[in-house]
Protein backbone atom coordinates (compact mmCIF):
# COMPACT_ATOMS: atom_id res chain seq x y z
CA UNK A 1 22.35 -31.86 63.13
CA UNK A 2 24.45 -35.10 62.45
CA UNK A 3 22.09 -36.82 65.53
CA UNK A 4 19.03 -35.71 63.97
CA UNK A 5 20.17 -37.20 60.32
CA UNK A 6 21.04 -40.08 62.26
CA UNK A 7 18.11 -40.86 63.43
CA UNK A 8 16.14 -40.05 60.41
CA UNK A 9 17.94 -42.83 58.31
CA UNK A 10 17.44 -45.27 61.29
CA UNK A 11 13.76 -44.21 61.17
CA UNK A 12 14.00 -44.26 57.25
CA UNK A 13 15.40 -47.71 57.74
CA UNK A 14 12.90 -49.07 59.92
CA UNK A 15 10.12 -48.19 58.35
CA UNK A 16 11.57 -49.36 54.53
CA UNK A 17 11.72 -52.66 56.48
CA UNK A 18 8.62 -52.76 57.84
CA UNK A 19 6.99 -51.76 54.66
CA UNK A 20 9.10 -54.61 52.97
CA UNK A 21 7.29 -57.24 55.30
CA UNK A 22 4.06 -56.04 54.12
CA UNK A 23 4.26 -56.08 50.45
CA UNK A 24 6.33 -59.57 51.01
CA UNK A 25 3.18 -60.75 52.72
CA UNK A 26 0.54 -59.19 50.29
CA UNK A 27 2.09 -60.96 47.45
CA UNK A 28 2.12 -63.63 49.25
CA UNK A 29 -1.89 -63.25 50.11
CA UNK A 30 -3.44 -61.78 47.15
CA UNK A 31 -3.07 -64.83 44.77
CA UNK A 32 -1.23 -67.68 43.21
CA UNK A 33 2.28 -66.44 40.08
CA UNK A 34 2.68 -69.77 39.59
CA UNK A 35 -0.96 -70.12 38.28
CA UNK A 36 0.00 -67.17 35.66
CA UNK A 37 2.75 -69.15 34.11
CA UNK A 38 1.17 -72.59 33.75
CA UNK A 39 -1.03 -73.25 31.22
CA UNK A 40 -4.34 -75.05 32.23
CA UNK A 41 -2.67 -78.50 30.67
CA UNK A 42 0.16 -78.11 33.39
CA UNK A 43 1.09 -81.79 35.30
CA UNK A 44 1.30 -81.15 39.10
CA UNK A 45 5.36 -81.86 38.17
CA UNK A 46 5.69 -78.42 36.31
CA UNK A 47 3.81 -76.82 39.12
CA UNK A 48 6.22 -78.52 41.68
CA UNK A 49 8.92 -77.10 38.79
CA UNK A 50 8.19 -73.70 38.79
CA UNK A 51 7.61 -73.51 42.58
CA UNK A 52 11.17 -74.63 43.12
CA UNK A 53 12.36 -71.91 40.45
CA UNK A 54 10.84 -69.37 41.88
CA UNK A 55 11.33 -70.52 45.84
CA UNK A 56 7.85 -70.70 46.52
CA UNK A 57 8.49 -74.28 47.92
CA UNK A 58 10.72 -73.21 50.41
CA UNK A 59 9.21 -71.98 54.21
CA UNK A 60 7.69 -68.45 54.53
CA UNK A 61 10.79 -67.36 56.65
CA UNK A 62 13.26 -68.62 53.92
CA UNK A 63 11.65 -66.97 51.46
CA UNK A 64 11.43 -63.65 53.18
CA UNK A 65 15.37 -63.73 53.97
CA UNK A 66 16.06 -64.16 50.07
CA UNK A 67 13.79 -61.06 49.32
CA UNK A 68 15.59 -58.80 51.14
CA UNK A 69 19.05 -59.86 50.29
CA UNK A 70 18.12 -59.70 46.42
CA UNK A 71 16.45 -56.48 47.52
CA UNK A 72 20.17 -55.34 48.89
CA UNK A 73 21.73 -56.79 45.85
CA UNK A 74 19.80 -54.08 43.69
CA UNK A 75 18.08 -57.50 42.19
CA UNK A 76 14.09 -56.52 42.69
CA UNK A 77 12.99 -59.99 40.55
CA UNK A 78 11.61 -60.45 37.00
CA UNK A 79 8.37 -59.35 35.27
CA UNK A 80 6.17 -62.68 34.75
CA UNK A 81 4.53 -61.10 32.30
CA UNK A 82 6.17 -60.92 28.58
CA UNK A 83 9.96 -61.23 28.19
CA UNK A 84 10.03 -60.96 31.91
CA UNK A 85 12.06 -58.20 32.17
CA UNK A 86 13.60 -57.42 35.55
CA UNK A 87 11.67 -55.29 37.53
CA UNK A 88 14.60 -52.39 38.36
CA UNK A 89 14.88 -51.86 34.63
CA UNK A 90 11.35 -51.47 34.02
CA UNK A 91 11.18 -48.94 36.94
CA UNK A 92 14.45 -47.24 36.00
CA UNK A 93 12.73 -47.13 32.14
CA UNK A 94 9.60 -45.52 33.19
CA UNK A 95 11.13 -43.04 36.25
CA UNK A 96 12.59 -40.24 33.99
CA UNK A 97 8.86 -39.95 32.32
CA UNK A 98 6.89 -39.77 35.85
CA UNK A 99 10.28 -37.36 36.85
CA UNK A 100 9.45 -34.92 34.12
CA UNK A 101 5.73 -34.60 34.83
CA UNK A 102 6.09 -34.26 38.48
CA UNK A 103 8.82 -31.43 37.83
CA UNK A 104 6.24 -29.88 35.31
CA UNK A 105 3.17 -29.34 37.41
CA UNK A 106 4.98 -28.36 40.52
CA UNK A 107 6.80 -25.69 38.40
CA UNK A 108 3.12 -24.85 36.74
CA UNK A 109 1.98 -24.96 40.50
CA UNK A 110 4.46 -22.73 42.07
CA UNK A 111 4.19 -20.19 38.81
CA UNK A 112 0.63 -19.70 39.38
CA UNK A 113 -0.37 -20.76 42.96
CA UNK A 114 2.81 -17.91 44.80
CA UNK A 115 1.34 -15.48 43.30
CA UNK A 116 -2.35 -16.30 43.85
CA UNK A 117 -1.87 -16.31 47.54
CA UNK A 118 -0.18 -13.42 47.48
CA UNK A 119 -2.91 -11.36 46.45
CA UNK A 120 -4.99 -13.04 48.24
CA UNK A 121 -2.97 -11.90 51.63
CA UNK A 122 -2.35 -8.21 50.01
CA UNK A 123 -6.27 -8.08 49.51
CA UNK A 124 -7.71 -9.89 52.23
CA UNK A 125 -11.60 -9.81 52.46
CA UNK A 126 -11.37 -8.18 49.29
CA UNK A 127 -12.87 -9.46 45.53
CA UNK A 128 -9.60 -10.77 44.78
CA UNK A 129 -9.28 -12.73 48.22
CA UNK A 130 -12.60 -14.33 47.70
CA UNK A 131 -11.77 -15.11 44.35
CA UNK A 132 -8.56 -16.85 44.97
CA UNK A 133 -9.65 -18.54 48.36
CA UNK A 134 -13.05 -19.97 45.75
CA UNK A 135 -10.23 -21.11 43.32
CA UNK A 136 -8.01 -22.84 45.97
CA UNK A 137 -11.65 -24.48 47.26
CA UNK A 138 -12.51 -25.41 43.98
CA UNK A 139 -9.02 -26.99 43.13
CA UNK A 140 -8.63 -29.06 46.41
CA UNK A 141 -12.42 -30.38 45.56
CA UNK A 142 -12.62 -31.42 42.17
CA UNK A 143 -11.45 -35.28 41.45
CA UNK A 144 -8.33 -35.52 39.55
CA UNK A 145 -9.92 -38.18 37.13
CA UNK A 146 -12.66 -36.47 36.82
CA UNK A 147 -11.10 -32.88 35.46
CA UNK A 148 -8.59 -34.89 33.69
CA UNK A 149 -11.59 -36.22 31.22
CA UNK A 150 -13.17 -32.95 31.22
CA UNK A 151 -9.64 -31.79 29.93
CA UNK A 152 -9.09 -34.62 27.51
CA UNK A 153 -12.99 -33.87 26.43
CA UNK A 154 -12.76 -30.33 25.51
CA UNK A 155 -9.32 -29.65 24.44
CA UNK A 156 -8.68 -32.69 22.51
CA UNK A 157 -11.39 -34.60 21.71
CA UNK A 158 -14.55 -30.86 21.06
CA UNK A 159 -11.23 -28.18 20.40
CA UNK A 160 -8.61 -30.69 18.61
CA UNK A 161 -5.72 -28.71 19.87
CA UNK A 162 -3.80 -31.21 22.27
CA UNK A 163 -2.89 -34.98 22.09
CA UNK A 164 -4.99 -36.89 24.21
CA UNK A 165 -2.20 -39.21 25.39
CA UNK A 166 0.84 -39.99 24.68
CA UNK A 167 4.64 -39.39 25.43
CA UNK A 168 7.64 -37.29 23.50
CA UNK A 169 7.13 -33.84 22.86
CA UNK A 170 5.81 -30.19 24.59
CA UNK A 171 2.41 -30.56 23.76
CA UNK A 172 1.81 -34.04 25.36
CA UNK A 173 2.78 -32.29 28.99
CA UNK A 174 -0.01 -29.68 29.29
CA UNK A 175 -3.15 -31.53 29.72
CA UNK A 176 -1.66 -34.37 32.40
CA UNK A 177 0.21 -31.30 34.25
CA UNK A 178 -2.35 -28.92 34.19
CA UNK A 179 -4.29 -31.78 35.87
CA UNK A 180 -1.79 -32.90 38.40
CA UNK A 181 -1.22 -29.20 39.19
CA UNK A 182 -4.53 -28.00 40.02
CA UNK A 183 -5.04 -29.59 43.97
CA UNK A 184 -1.07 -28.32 44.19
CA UNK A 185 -1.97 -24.60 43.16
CA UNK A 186 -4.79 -24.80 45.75
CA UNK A 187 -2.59 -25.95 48.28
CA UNK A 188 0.20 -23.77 47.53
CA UNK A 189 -2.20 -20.27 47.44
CA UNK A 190 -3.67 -21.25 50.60
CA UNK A 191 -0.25 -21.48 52.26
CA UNK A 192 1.37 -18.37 51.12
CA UNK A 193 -2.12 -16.61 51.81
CA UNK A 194 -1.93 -17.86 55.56
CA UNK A 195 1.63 -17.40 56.27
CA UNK A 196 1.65 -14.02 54.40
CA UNK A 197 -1.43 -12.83 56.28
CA UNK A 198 0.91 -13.60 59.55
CA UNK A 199 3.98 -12.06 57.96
CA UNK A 200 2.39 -8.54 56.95
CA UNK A 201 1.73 -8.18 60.49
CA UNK A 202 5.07 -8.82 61.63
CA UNK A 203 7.57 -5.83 63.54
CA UNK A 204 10.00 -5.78 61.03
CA UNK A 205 7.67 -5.30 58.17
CA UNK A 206 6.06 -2.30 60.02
CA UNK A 207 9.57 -1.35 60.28
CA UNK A 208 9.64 -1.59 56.36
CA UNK A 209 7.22 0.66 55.66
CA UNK A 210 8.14 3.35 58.18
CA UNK A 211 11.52 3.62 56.53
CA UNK A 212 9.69 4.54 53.90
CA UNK A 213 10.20 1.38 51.07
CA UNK A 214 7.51 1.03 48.77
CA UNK A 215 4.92 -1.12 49.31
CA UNK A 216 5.88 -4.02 46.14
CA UNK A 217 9.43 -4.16 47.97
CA UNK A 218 7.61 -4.76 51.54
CA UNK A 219 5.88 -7.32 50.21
CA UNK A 220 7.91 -8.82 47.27
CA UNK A 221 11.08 -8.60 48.50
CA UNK A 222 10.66 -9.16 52.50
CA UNK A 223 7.19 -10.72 53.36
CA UNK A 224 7.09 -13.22 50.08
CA UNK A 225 11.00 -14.87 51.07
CA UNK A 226 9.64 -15.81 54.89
CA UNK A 227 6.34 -17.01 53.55
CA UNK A 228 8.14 -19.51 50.95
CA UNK A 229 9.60 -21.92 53.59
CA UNK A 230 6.43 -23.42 54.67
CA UNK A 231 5.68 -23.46 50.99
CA UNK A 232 8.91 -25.54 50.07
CA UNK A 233 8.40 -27.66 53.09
CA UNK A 234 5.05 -28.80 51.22
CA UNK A 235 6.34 -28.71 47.51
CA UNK A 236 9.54 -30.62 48.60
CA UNK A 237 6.86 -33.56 50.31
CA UNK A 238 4.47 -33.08 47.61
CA UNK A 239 6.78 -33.58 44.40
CA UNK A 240 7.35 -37.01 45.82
CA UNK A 241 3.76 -38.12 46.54
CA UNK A 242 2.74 -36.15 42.67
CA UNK A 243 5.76 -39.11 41.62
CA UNK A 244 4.42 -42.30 43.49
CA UNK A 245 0.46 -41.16 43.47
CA UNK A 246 -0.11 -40.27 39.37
CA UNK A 247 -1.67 -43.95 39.28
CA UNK A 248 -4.50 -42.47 37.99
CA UNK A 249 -3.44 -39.25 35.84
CA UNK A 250 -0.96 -41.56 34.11
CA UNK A 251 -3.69 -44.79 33.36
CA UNK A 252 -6.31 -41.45 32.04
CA UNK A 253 -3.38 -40.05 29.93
CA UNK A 254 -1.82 -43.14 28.62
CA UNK A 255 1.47 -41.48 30.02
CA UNK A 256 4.56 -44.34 30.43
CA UNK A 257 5.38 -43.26 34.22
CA UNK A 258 5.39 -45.76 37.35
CA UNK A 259 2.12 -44.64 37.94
CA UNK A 260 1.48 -46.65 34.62
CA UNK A 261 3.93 -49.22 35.73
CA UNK A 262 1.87 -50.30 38.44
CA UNK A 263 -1.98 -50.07 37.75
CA UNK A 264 -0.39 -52.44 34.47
CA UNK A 265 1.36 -54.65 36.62
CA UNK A 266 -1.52 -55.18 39.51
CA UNK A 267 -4.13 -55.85 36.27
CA UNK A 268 -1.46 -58.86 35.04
CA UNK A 269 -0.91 -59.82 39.11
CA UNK A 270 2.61 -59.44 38.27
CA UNK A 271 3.51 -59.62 41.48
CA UNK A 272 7.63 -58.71 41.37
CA UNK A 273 6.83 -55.61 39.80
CA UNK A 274 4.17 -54.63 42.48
CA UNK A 275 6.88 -55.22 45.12
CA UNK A 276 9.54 -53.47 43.25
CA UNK A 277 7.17 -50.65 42.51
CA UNK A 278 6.02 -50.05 46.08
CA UNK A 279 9.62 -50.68 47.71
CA UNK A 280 10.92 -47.89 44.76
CA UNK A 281 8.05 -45.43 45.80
CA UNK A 282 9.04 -45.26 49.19
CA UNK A 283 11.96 -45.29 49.49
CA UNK A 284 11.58 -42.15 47.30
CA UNK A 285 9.01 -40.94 49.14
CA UNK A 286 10.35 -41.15 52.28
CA UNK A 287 14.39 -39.95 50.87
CA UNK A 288 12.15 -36.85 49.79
CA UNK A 289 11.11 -36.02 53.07
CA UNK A 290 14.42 -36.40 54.81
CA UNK A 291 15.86 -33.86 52.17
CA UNK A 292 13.22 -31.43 52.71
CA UNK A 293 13.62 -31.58 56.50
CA UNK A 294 17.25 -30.65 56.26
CA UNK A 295 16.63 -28.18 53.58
CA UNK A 296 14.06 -26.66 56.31
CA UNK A 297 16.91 -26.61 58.74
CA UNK A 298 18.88 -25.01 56.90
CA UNK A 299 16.84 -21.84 55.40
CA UNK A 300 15.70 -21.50 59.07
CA UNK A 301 18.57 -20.73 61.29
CA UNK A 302 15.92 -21.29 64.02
CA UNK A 303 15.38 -24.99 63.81
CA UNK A 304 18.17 -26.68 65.35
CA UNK A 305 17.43 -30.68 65.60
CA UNK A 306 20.55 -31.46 67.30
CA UNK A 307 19.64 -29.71 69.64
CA UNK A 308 16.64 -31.18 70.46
């Protein structure tokens, strides 16, 4: 185990690195800061100015070198754009709001998609398969922007019952969750459908029901706990990518997340947030996956990556 977590934070290393040289470059590429804080009545001198504040006069190497240091340091670089905030505390302010959302849809997703695909896997070929299988199709093919309006359209806008964006209480949760949710509850009832389909075949649940237990224990109590760990090994990966990837639910619900964060800051070109933003998401997206492949080692006593 310790060689396997080894080399999972060299790998986690190596590709945080790499992944720093890109968005170093891209930043680099995509267009001029200094242009963003000069006015158009600027003299060449407080262009040559500004370069030297920033170290944009300094060789491509150089400037690379500093980035990562400050990126060591904790110090991600300042927001061009308004009191040019630095960019960690405008990622740690807007974390806890993406945090809760992501938490809320996988719970919402978990709640409604375990059960789904169990009786799917209890009724296979069956109404109730059909019907869950067309509800796991229909929620892995519908665009997320798309239902989100639809959402916003009917229940706020035709039914007046829910905010249409906004931030603070209960009410503003259900329409962005129930959006971010829906591919996840597709996802999640074709998994336990597949892996429970395998499981009800298995010796020791024939073994079960010869000893007579009833048929909700069988399948509640013994199938459903070996079918989960696939399931967790998705939701674990998942909850990170619903954290780094609600771009688009967050810009539709006005909700003040990173998502938010960074379709804001690549409209301004504010190029220190973009880099802090997509250094912050993954790193988290790639810590996520580490924890969720030791968590898989450990609920299955049969995966032993030391070993390996």
């Amino acid at each position: 185990m310790l060689s396997f977590i080894s080399k999972r934070f060299g790998e986690m290393a190596v590709a945080l690195l790499l992944m720093s040289v890109v968005v170093f470059l891209l930043g680099r590429m995509t267009g001029d800061p200094v242009a963003l804080l000069l006015s158009d009545y600027s003299t060449p001198q407080d262009r040559a100015r500004v370069e030297q504040e920033l170290g944009l006069d300094r060789p491509l190497v150089e400037q690379y070198g500093a980035f990562i240091v400050n990126v060591l340091k904790g110090e991600l670089g300042n927001s061009i754009m308004g009191d040019q905030s630095p960019a960690a505390d405008l990622i740690l302010e807007r974390f806890p709001a993406s945090l809760q959302l992501a938490g809320v849809a996988l719970l919402i997703s978990f709640l409604i998609g375990v059960p789904l695909g169990v009786v799917a896997a209890t009724h296979r070929g069956k109404t109730l398969d059909v019907a869950a299988r067309l509800v796991a199709l229909i929620g892995q093919s519908v665009p997320i922007f798309w239902l989100g309006i639809m959402l916003m359209y009917f229940f706020s806008v035709r039914l007046h019952l829910l905010p249409t964006s906004g931030y603070g209480t209960a009410a503003h949760f259900v329409l962005p969750a129930a959006t971010m949710s829906l591919f996840t509850i597709a996802a999640v009832t074709r998994l336990v459908r597949a892996s429970m389909v395998d499981i009800l075949n298995a010796e020791y649940i024939k073994l079960a029901r010869i000893k007579g237990l009833s048929e909700s224990v069988v399948i509640w109590k013994h199938a459903l706990r070996n079918s989960l760990i696939p399931v967790l090994t998705f939701m674990g990966s998942f909850f990170a990518n619903m954290i780094t990837g609600a771009v688009v639910i967050e810009t539709v619900f006005a909700w003040p997340g990173i998502g938010r964060l960074a379709y804001e800051a690549i409209l301004n070109r504010d190029f220190p947030v973009i880099q802090a933003v997509v250094l912050f998401m993954t790193a988290l997206f790639i810590g996520a996956n580490l924890v969720v492949d030791l968590l898989y080692a450990w609920v299955d006593p049969r995966i032993r990556y030391g070993r390996r």
